[in-house]
PDB file of N, CA and C in Angstrom:
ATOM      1  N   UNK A   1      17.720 120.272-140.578  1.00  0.00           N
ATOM      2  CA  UNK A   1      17.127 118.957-140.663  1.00  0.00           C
ATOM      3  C   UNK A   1      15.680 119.075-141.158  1.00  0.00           C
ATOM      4  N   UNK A   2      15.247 117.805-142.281  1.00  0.00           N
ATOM      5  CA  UNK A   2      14.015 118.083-142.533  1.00  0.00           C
ATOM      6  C   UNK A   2      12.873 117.515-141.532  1.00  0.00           C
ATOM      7  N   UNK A   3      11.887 117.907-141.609  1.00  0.00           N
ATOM      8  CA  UNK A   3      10.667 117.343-140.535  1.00  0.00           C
ATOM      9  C   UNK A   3      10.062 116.619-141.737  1.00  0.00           C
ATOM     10  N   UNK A   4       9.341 115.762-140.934  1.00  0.00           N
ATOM     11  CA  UNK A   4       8.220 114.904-141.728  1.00  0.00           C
ATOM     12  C   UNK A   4       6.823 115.677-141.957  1.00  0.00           C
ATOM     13  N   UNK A   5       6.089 115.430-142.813  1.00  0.00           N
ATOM     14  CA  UNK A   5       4.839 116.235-142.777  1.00  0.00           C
ATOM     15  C   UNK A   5       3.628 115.088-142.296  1.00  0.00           C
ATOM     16  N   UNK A   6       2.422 115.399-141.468  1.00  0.00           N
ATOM     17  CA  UNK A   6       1.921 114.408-141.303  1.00  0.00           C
ATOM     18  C   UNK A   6       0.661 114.541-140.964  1.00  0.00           C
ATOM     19  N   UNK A   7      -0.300 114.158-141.948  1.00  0.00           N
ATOM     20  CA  UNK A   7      -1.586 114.885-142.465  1.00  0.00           C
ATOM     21  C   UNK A   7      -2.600 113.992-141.444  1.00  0.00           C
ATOM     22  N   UNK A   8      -3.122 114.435-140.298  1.00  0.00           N
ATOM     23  CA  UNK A   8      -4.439 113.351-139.405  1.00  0.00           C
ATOM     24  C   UNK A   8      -5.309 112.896-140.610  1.00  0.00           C
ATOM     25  N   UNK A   9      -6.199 112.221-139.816  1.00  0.00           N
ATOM     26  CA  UNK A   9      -7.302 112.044-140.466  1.00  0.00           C
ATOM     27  C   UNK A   9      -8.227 113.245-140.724  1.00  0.00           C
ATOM     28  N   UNK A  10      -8.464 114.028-139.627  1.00  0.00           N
ATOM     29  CA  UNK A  10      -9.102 114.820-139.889  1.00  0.00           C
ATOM     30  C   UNK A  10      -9.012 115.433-141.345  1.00  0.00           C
ATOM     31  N   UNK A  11      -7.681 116.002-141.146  1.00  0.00           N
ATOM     32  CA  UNK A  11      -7.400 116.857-142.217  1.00  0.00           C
ATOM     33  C   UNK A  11      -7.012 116.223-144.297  1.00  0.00           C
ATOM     34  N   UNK A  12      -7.304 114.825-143.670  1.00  0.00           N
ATOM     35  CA  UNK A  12      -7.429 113.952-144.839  1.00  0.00           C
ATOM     36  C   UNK A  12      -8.760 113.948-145.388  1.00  0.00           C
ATOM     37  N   UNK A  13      -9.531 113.739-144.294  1.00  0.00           N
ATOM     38  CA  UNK A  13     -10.736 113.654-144.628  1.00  0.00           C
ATOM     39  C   UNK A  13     -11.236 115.272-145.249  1.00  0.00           C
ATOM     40  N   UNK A  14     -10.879 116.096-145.078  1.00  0.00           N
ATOM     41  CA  UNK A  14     -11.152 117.606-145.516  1.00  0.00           C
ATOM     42  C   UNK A  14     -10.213 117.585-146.930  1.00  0.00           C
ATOM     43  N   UNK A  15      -9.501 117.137-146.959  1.00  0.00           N
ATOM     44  CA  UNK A  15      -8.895 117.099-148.258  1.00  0.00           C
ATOM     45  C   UNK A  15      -9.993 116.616-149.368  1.00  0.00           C
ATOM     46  N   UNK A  16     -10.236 115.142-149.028  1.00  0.00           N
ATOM     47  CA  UNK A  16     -11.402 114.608-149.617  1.00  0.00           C
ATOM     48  C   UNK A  16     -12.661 115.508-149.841  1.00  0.00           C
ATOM     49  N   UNK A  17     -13.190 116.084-149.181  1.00  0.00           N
ATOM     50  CA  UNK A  17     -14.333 116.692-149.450  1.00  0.00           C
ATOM     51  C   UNK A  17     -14.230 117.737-150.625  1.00  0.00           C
ATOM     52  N   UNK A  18     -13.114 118.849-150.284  1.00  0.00           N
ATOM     53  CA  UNK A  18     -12.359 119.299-151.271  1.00  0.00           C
ATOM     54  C   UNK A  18     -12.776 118.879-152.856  1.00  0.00           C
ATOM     55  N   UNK A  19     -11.960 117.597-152.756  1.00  0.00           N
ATOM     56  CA  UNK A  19     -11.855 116.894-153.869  1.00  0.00           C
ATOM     57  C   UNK A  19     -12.944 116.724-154.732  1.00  0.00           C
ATOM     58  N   UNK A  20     -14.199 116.271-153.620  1.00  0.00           N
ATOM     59  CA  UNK A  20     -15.231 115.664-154.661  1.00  0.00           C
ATOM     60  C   UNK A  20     -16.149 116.890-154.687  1.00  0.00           C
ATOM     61  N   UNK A  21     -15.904 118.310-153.961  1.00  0.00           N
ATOM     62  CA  UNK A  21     -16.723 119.162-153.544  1.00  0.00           C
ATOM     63  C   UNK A  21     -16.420 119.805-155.764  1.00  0.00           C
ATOM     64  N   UNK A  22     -15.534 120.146-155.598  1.00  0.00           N
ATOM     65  CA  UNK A  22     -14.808 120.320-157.212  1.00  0.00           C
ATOM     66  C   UNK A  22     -15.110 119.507-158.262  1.00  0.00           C
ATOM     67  N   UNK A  23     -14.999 117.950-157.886  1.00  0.00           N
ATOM     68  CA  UNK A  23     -15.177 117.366-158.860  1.00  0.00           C
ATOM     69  C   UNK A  23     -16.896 117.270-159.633  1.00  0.00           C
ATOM     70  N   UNK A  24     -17.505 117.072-158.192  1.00  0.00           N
ATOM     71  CA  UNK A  24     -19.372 117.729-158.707  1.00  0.00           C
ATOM     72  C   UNK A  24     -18.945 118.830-159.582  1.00  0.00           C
ATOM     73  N   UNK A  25     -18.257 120.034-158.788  1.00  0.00           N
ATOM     74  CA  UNK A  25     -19.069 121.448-159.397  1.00  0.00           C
ATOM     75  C   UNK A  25     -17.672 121.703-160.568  1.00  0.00           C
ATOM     76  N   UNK A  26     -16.926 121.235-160.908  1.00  0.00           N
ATOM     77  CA  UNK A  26     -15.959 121.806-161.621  1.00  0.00           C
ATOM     78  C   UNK A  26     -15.190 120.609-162.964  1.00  0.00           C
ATOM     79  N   UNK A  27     -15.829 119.254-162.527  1.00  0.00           N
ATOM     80  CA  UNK A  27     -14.351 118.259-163.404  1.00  0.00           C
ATOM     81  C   UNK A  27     -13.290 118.064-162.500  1.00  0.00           C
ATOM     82  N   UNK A  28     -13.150 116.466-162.521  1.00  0.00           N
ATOM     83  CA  UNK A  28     -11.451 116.355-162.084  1.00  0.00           C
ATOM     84  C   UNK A  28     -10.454 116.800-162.200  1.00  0.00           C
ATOM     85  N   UNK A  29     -10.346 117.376-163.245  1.00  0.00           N
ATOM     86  CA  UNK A  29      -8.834 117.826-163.316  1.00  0.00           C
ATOM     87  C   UNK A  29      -8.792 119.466-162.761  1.00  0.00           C
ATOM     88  N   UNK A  30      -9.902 119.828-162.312  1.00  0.00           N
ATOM     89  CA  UNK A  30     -10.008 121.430-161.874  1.00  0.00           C
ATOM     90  C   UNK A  30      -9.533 120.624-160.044  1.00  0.00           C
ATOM     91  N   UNK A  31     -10.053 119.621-159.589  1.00  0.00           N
ATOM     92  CA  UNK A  31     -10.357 118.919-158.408  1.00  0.00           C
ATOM     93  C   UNK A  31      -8.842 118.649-157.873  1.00  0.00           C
ATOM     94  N   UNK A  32      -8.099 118.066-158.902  1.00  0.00           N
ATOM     95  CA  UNK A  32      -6.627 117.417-158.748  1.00  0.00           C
ATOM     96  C   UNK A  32      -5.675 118.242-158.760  1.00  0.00           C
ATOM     97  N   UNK A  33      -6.158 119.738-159.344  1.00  0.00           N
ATOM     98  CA  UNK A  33      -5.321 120.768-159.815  1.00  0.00           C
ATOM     99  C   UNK A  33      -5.267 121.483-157.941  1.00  0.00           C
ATOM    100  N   UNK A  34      -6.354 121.891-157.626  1.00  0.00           N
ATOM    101  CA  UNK A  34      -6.832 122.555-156.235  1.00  0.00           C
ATOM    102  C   UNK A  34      -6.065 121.619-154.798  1.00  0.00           C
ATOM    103  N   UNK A  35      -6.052 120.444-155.163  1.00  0.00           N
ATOM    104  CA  UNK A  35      -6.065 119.478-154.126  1.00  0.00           C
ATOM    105  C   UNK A  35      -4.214 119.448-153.904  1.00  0.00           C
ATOM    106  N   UNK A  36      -3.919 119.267-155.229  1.00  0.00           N
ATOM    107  CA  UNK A  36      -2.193 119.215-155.790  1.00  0.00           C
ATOM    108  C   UNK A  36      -1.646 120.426-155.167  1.00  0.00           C
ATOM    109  N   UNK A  37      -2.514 121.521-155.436  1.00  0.00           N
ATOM    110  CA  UNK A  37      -1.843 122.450-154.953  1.00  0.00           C
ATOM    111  C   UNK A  37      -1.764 122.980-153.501  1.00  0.00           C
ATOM    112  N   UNK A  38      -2.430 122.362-152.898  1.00  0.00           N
ATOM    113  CA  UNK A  38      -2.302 122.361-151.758  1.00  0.00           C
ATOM    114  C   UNK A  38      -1.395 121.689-150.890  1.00  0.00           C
ATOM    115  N   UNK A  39      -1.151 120.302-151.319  1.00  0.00           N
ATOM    116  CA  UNK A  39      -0.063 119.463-151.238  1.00  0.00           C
ATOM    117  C   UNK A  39       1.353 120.059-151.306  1.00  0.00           C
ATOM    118  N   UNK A  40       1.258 120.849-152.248  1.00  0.00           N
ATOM    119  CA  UNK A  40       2.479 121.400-152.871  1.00  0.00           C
ATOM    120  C   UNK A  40       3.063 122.438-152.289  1.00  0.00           C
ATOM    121  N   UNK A  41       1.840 123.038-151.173  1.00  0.00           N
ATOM    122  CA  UNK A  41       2.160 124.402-150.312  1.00  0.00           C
ATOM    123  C   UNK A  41       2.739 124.087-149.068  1.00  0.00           C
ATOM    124  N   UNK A  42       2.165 122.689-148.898  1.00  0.00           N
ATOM    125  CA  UNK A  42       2.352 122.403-147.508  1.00  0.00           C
ATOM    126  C   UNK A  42       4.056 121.383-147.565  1.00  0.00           C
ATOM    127  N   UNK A  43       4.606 121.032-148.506  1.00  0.00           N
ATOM    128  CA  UNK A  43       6.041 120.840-148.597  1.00  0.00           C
ATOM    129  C   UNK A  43       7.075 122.227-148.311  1.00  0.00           C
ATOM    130  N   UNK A  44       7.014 123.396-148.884  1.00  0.00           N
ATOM    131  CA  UNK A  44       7.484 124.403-148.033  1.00  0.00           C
ATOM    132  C   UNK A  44       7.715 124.320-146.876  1.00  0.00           C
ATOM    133  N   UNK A  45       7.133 123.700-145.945  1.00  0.00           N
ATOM    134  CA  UNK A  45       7.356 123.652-144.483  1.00  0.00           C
ATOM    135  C   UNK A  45       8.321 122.763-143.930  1.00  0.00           C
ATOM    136  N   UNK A  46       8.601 121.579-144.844  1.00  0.00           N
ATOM    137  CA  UNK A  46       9.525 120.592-144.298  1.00  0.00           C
ATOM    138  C   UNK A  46      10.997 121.667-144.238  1.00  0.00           C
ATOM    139  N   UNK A  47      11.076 122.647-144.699  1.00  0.00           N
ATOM    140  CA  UNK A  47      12.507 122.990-144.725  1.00  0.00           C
ATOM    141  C   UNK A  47      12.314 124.105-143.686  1.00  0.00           C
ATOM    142  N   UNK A  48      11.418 125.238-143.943  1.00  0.00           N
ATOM    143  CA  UNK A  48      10.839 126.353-143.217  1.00  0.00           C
ATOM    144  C   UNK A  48       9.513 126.375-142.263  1.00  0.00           C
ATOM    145  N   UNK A  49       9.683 125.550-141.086  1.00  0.00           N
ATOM    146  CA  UNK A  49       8.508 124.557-140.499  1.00  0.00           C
ATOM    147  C   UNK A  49       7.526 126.294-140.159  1.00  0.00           C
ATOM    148  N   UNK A  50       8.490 127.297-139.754  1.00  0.00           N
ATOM    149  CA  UNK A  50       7.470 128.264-138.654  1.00  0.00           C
ATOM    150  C   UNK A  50       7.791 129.634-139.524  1.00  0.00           C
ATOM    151  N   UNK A  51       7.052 129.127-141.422  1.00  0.00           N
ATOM    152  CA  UNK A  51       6.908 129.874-142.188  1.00  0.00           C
ATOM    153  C   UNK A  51       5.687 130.453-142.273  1.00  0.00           C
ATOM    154  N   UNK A  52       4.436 129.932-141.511  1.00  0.00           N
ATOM    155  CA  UNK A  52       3.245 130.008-141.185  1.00  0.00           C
ATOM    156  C   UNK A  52       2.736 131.063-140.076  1.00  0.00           C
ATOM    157  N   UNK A  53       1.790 131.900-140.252  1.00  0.00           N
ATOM    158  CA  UNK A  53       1.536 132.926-139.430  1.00  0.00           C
ATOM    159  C   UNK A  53       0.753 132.086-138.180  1.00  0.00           C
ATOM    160  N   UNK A  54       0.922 132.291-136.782  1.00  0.00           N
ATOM    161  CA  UNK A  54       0.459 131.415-135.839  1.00  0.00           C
ATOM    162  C   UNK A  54      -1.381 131.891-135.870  1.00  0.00           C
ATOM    163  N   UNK A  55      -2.047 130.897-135.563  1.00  0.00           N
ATOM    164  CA  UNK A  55      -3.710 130.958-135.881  1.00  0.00           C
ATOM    165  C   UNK A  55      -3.836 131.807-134.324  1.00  0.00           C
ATOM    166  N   UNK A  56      -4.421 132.433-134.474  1.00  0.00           N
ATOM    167  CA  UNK A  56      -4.924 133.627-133.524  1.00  0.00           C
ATOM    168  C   UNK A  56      -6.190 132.914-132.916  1.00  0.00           C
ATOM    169  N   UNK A  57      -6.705 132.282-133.581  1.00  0.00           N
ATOM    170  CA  UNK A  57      -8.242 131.505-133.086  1.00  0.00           C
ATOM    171  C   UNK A  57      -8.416 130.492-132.466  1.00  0.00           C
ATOM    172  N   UNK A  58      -6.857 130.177-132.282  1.00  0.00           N
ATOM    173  CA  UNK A  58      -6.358 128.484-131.921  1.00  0.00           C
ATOM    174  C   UNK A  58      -5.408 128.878-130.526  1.00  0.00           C
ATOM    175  N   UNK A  59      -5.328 130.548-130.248  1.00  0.00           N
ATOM    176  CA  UNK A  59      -4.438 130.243-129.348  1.00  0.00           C
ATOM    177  C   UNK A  59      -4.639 129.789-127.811  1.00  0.00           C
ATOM    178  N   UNK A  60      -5.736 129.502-127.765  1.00  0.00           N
ATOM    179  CA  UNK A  60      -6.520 128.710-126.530  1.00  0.00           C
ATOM    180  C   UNK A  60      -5.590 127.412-126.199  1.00  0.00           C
ATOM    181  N   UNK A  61      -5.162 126.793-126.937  1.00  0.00           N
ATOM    182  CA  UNK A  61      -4.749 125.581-127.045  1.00  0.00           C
ATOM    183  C   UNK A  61      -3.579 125.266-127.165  1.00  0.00           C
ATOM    184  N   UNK A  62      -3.598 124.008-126.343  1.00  0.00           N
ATOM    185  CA  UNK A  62      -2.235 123.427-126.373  1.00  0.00           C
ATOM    186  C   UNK A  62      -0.948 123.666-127.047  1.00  0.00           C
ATOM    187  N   UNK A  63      -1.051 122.842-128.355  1.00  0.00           N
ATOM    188  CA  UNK A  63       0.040 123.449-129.339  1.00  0.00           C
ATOM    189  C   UNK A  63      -0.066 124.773-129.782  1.00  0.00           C
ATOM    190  N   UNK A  64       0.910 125.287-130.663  1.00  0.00           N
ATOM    191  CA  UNK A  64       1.072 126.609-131.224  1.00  0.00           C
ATOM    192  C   UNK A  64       0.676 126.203-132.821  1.00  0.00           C
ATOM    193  N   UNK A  65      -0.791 126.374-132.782  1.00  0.00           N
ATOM    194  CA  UNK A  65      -1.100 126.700-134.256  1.00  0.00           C
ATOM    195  C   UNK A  65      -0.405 127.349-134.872  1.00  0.00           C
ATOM    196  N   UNK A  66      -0.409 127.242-136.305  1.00  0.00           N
ATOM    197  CA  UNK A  66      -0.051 127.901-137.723  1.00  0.00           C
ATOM    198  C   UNK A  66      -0.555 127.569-138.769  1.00  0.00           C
ATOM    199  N   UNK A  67      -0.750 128.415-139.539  1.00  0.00           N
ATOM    200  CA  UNK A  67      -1.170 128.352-141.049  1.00  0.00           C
ATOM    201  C   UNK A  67      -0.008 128.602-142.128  1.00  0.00           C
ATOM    202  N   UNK A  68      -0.595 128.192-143.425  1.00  0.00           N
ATOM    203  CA  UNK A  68      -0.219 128.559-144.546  1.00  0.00           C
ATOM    204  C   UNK A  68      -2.129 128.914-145.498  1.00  0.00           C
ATOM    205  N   UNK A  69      -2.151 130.049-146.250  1.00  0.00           N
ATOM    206  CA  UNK A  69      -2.846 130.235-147.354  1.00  0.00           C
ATOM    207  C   UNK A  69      -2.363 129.424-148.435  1.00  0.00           C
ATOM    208  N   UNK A  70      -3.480 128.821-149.365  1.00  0.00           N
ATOM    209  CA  UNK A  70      -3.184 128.381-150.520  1.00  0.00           C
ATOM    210  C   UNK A  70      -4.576 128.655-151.124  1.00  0.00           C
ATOM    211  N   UNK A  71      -5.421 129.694-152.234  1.00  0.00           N
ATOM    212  CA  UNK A  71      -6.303 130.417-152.602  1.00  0.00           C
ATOM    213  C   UNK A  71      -6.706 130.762-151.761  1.00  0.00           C
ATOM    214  N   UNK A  72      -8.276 129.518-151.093  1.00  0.00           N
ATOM    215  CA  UNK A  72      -9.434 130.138-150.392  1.00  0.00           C
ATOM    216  C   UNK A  72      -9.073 129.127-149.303  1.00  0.00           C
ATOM    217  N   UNK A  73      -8.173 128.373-148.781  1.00  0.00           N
ATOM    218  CA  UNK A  73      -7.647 127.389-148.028  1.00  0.00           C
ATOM    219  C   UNK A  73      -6.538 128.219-147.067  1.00  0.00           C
ATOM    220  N   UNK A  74      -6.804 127.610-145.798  1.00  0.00           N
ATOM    221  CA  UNK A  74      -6.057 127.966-144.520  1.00  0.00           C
ATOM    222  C   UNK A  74      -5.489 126.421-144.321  1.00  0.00           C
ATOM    223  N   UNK A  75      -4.043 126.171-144.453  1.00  0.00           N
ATOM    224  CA  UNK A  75      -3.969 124.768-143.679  1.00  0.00           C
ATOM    225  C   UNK A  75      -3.036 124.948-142.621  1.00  0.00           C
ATOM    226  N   UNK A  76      -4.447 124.616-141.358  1.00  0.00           N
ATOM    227  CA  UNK A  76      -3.438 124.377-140.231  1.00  0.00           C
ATOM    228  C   UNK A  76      -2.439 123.426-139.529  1.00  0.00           C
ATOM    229  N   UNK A  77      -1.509 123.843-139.193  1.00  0.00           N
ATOM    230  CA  UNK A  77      -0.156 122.800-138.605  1.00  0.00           C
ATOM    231  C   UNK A  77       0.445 123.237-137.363  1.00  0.00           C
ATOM    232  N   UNK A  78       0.699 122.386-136.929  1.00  0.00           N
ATOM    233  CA  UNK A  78       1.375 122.643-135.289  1.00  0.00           C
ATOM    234  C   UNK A  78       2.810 121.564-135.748  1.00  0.00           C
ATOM    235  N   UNK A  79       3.849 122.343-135.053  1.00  0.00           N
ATOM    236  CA  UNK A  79       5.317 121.533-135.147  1.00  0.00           C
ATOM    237  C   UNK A  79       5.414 120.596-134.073  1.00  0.00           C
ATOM    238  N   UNK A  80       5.361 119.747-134.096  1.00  0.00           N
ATOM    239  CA  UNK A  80       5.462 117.795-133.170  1.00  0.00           C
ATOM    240  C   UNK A  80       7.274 118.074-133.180  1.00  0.00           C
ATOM    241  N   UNK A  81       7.709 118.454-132.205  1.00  0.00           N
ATOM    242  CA  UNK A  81       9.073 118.447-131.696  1.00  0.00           C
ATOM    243  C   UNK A  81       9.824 117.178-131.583  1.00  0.00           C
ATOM    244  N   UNK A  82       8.593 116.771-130.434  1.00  0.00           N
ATOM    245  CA  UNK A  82       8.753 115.255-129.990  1.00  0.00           C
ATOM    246  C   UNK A  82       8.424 114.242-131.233  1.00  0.00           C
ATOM    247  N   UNK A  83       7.524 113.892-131.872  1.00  0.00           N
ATOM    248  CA  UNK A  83       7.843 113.213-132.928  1.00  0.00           C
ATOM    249  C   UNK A  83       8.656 113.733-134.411  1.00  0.00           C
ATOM    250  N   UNK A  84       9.166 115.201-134.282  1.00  0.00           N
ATOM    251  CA  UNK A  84      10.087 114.981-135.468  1.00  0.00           C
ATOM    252  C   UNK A  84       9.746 115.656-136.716  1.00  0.00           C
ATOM    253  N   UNK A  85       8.335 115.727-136.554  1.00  0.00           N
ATOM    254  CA  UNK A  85       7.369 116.224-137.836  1.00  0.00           C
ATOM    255  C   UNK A  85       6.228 117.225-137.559  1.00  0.00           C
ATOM    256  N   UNK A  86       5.537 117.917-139.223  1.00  0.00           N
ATOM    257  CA  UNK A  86       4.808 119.001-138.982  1.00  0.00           C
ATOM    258  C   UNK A  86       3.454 118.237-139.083  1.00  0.00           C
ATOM    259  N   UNK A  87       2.342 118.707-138.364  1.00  0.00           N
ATOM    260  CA  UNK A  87       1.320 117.648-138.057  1.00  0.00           C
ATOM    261  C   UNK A  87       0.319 118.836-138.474  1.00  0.00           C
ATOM    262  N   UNK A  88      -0.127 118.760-140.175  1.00  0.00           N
ATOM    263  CA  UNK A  88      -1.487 119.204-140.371  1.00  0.00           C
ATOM    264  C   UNK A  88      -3.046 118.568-139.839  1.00  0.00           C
ATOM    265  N   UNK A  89      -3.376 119.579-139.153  1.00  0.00           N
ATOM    266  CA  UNK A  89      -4.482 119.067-138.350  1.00  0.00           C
ATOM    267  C   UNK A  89      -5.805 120.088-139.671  1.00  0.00           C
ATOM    268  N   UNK A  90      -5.560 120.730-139.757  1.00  0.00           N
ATOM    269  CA  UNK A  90      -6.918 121.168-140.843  1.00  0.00           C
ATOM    270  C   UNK A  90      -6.584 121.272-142.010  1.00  0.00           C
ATOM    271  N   UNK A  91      -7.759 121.585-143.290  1.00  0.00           N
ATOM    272  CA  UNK A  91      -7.854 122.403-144.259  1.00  0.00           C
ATOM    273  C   UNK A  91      -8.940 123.250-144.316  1.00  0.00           C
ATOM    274  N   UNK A  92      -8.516 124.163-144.004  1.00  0.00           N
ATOM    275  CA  UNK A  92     -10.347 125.368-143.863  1.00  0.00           C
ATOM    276  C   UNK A  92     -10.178 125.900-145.083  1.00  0.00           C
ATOM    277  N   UNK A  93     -11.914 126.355-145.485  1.00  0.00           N
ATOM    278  CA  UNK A  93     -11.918 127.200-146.183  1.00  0.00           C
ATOM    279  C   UNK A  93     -12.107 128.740-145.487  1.00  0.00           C
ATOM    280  N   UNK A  94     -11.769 129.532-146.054  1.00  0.00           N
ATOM    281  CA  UNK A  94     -11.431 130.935-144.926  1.00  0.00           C
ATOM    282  C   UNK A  94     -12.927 131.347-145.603  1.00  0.00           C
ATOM    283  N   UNK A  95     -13.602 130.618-146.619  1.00  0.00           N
ATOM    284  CA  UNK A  95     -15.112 131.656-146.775  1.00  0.00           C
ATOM    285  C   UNK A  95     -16.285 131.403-145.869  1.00  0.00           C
ATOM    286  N   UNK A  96     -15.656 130.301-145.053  1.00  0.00           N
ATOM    287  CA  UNK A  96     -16.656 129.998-143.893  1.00  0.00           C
ATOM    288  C   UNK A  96     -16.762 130.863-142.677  1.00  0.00           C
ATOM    289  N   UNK A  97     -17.380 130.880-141.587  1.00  0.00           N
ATOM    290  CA  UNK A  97     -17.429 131.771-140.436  1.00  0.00           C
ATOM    291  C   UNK A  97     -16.231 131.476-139.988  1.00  0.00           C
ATOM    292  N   UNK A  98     -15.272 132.249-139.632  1.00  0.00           N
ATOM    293  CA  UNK A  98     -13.956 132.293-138.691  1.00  0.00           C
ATOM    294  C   UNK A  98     -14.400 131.022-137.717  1.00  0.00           C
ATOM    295  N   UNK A  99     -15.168 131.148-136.844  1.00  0.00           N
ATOM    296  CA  UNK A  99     -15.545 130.992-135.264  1.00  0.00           C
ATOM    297  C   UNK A  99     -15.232 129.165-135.761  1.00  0.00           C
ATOM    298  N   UNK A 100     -15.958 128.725-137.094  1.00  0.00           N
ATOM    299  CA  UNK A 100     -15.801 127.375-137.077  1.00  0.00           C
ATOM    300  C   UNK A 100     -14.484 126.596-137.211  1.00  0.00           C
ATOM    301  N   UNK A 101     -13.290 127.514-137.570  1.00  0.00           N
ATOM    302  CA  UNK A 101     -12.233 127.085-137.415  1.00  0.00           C
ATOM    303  C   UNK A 101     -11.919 126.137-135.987  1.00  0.00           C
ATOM    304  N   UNK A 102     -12.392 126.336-134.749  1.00  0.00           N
ATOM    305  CA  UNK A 102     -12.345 125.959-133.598  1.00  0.00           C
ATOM    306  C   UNK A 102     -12.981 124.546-133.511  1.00  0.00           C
ATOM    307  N   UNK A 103     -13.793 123.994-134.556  1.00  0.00           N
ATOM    308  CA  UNK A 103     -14.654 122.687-134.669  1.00  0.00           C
ATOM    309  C   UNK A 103     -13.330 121.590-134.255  1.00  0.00           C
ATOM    310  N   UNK A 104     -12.377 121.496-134.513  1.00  0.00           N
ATOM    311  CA  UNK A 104     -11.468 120.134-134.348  1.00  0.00           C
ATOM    312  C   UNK A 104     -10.651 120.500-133.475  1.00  0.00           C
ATOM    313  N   UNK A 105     -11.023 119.589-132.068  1.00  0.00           N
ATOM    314  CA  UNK A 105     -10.031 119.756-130.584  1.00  0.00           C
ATOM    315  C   UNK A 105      -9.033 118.824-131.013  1.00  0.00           C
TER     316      UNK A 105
END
């Protein structure tokens, strides 16, 4: 059965930054290309939800973090049993300090 994918705000809003972080330093279509492809990594999961290595930095917490890599991007997801779907809660960049991964309870 497939799961739904289901992006918070948080991790919308990190998308966005993304976006315009590229579009300053690079052109839109470098912006749409980065952003797309990230999108595109995180569909893999509707079929293969716990294809993702579990976040080691997250295991304090409630759900069971996981990631997927896509370049310099970590996107984290926890599997929602009870609602049905995979619930991306981040997009990190992995060139930042590890430790800040922990910023979104």
């Amino acid at each position: 059965m497939e799961l739904k994918l289901f992006w918070t705000n948080f991790s919308q809003k990190e998308i966005e930054k993304i976006y315009k972080y590229y579009r300053e330093k690079a052109g839109s279509r470098i912006a749409k290309k980065i952003v797309i492809g990230i999108y595109n990594e995180t569909l893999k999961l509707q079929r293969q939800p716990k294809i993702g290595q579990t976040e080691e930095l997250l295991k304090s917490r409630k759900q069971e973090f996981r990631y997927l890599i896509y370049k310099n991007y970590k996107v984290i997801y926890w599997i929602n049993d009870k609602e049905n779907r995979i619930e991306i809660s981040d997009v990190f960049d992995t060139r930042q300090n590890p430790i800040k991964i922990e910023r979104k309870k």
